[in-house]
PDB file of N, CA and C in Angstrom:
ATOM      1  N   UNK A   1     111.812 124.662 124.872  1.00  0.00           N
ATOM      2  CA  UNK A   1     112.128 123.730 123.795  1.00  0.00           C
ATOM      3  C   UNK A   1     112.635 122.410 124.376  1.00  0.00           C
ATOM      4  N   UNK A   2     112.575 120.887 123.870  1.00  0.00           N
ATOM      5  CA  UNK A   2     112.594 119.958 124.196  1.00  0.00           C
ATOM      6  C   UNK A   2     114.123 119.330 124.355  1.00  0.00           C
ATOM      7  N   UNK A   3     115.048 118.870 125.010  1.00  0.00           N
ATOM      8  CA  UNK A   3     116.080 118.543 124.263  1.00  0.00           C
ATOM      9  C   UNK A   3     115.955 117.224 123.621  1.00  0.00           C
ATOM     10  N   UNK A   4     116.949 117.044 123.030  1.00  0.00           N
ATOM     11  CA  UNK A   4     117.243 115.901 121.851  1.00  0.00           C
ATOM     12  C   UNK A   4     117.867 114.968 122.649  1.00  0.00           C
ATOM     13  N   UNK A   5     117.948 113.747 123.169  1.00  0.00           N
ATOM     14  CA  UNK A   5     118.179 112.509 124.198  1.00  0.00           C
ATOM     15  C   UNK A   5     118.951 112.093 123.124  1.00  0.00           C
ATOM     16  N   UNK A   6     118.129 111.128 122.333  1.00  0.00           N
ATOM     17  CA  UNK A   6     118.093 110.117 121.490  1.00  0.00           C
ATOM     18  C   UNK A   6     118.081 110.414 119.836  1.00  0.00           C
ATOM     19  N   UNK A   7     118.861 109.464 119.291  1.00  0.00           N
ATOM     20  CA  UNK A   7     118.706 109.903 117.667  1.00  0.00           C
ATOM     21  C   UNK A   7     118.962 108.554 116.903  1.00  0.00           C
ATOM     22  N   UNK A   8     117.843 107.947 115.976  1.00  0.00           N
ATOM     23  CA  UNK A   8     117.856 106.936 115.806  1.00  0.00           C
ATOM     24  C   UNK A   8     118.244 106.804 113.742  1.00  0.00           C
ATOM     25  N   UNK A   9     119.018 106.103 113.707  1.00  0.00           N
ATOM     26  CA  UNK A   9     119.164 105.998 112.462  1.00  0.00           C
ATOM     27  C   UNK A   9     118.792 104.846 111.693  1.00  0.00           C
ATOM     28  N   UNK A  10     118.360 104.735 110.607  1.00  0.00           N
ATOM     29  CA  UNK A  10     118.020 103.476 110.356  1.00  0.00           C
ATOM     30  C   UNK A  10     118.471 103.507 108.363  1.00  0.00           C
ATOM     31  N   UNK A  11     119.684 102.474 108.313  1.00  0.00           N
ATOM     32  CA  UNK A  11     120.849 102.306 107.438  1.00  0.00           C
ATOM     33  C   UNK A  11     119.434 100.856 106.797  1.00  0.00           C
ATOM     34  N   UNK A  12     119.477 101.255 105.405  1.00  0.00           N
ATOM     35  CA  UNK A  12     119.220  99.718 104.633  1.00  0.00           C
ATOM     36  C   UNK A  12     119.727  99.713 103.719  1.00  0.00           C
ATOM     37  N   UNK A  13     120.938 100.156 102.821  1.00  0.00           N
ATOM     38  CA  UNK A  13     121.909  99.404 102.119  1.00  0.00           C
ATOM     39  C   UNK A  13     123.247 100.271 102.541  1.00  0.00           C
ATOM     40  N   UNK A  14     124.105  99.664 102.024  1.00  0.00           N
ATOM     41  CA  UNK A  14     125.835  99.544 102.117  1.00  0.00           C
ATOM     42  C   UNK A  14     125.988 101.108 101.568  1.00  0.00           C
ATOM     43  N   UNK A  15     125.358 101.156 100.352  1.00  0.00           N
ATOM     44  CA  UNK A  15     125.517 102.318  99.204  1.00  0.00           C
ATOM     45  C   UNK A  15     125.108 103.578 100.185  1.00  0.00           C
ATOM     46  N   UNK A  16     124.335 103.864 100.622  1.00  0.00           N
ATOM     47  CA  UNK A  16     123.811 104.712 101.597  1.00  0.00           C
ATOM     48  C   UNK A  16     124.097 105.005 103.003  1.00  0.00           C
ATOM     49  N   UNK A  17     124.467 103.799 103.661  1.00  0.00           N
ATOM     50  CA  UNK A  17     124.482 104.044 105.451  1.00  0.00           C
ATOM     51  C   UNK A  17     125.809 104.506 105.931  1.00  0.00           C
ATOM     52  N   UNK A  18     126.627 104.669 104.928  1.00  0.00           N
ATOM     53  CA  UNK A  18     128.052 105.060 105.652  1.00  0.00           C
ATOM     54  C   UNK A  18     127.733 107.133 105.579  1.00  0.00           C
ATOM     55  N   UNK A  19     126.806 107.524 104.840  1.00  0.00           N
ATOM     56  CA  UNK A  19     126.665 109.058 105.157  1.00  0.00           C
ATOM     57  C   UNK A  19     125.637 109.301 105.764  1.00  0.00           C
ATOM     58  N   UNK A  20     124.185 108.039 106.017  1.00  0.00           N
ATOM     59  CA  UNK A  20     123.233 108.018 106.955  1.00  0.00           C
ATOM     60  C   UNK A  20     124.056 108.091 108.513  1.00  0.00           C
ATOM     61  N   UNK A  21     124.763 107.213 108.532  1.00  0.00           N
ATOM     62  CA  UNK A  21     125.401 107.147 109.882  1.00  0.00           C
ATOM     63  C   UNK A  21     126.208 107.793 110.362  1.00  0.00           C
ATOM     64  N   UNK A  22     127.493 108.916 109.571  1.00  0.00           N
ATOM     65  CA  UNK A  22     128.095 109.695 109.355  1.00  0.00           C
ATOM     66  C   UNK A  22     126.941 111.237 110.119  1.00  0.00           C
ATOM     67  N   UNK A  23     126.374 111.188 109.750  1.00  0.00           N
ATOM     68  CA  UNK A  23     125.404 112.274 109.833  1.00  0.00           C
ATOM     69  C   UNK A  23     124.614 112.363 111.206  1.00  0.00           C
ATOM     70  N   UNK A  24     123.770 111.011 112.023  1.00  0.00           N
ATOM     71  CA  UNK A  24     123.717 110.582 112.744  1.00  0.00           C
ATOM     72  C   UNK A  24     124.943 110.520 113.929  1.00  0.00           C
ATOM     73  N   UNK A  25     126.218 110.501 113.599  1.00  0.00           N
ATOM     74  CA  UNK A  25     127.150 110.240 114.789  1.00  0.00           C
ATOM     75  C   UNK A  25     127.720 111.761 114.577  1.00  0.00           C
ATOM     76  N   UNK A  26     127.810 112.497 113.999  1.00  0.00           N
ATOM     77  CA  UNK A  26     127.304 114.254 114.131  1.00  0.00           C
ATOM     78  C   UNK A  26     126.438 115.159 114.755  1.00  0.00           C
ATOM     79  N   UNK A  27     125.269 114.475 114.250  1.00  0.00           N
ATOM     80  CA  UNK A  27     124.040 115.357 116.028  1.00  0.00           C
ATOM     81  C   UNK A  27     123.966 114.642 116.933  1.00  0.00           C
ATOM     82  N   UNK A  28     124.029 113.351 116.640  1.00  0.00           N
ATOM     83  CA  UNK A  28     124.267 112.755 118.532  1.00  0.00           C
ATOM     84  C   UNK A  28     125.787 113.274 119.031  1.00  0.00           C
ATOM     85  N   UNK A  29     127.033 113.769 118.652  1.00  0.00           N
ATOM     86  CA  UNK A  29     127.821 114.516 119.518  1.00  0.00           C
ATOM     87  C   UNK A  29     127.326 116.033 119.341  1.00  0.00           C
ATOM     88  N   UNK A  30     126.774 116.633 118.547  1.00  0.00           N
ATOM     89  CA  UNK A  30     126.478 118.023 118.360  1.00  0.00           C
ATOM     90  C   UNK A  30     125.208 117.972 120.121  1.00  0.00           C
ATOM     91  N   UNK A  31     124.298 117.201 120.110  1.00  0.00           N
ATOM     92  CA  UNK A  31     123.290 117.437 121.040  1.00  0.00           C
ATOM     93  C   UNK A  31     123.896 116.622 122.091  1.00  0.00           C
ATOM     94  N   UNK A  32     124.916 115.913 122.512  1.00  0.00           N
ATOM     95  CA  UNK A  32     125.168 115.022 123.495  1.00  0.00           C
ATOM     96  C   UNK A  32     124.095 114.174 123.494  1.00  0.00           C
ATOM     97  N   UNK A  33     123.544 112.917 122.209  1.00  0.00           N
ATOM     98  CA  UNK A  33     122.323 112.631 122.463  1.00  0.00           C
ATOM     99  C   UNK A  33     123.119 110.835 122.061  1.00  0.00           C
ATOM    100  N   UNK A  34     121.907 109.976 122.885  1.00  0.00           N
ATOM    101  CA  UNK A  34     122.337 108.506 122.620  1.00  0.00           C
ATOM    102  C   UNK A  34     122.259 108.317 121.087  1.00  0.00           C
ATOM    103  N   UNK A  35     122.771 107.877 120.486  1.00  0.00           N
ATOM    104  CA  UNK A  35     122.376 107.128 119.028  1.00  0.00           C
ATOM    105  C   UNK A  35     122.475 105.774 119.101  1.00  0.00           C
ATOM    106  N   UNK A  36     121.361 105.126 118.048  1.00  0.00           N
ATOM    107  CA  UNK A  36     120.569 104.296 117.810  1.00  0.00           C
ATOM    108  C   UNK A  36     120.745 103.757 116.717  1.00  0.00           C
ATOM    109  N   UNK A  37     121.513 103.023 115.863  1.00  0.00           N
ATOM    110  CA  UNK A  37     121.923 102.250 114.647  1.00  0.00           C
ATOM    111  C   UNK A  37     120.580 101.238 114.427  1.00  0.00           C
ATOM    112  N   UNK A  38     120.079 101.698 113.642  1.00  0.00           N
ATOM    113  CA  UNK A  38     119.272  99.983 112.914  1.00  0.00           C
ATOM    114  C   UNK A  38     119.338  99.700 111.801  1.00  0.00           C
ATOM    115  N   UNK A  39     119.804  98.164 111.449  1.00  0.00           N
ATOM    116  CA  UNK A  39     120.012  97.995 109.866  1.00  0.00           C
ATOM    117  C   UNK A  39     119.047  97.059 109.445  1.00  0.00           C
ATOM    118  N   UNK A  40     118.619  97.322 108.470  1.00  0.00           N
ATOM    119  CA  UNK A  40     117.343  96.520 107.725  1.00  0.00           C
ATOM    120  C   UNK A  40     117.739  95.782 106.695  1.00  0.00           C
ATOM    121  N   UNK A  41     117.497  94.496 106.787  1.00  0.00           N
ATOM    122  CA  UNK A  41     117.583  93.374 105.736  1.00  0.00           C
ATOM    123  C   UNK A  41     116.772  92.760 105.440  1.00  0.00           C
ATOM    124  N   UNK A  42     116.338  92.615 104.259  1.00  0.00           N
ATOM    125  CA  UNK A  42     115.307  91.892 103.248  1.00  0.00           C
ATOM    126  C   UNK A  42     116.014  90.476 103.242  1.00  0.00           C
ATOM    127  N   UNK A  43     115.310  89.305 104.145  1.00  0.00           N
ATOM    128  CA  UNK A  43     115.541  88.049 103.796  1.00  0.00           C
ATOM    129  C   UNK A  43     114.817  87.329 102.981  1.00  0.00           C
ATOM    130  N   UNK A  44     114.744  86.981 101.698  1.00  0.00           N
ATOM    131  CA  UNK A  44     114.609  86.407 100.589  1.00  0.00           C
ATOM    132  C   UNK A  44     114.046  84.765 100.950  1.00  0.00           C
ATOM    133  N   UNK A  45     114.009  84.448 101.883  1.00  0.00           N
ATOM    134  CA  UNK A  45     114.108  83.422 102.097  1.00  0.00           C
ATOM    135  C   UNK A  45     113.959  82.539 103.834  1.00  0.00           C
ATOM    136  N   UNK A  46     113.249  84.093 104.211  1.00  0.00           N
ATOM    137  CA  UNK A  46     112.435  83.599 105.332  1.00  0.00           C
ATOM    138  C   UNK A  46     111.154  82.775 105.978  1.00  0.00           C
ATOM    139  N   UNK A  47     110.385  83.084 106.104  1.00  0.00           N
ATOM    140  CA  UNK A  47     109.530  82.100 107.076  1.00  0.00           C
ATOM    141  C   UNK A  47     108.482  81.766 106.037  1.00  0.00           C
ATOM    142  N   UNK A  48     108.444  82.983 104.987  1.00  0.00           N
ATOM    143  CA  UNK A  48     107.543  82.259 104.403  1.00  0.00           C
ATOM    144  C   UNK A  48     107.958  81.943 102.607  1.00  0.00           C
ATOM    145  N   UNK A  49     108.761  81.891 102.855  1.00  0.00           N
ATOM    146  CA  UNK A  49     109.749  81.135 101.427  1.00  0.00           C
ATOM    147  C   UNK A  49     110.166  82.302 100.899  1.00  0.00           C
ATOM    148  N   UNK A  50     110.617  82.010  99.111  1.00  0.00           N
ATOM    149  CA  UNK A  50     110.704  83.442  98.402  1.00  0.00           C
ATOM    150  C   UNK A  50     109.877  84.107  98.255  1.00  0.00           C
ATOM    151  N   UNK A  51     110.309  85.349  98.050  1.00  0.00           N
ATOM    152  CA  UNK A  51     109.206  86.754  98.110  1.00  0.00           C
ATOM    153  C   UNK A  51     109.904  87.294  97.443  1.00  0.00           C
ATOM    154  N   UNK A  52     109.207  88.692  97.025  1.00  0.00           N
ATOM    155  CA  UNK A  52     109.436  89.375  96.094  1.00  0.00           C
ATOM    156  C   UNK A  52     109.391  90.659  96.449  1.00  0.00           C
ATOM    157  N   UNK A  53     109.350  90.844  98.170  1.00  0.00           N
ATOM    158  CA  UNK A  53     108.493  91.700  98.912  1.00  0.00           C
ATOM    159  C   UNK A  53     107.020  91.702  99.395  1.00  0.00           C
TER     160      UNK A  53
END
């Protein structure tokens, strides 16, 4: 069986990422494994003006 290194989480709102990440910083000490935080933001007002998505 493979071990578990790495464990990547990926948080996109406030309402949600504090038990996404909670959960995440649990099997990365349960497996001794690196964790990986990524947070995703919808900029409204990037490169190519407003969007709607």
């Amino acid at each position: 069986m493979n071990e578990i290194r790495r464990i990547m989480v990926v948080a996109t709102d406030i309402k949600h990422s504090r038990e996404t990440v909670h959960c995440g910083v649990s099997l990365a000490k349960k497996y001794d494994a690196e964790l990986v935080v990524l947070h995703v933001e919808h900029d409204p007002f990037g490169a190519n003006g407003w969007s709607c998505w």
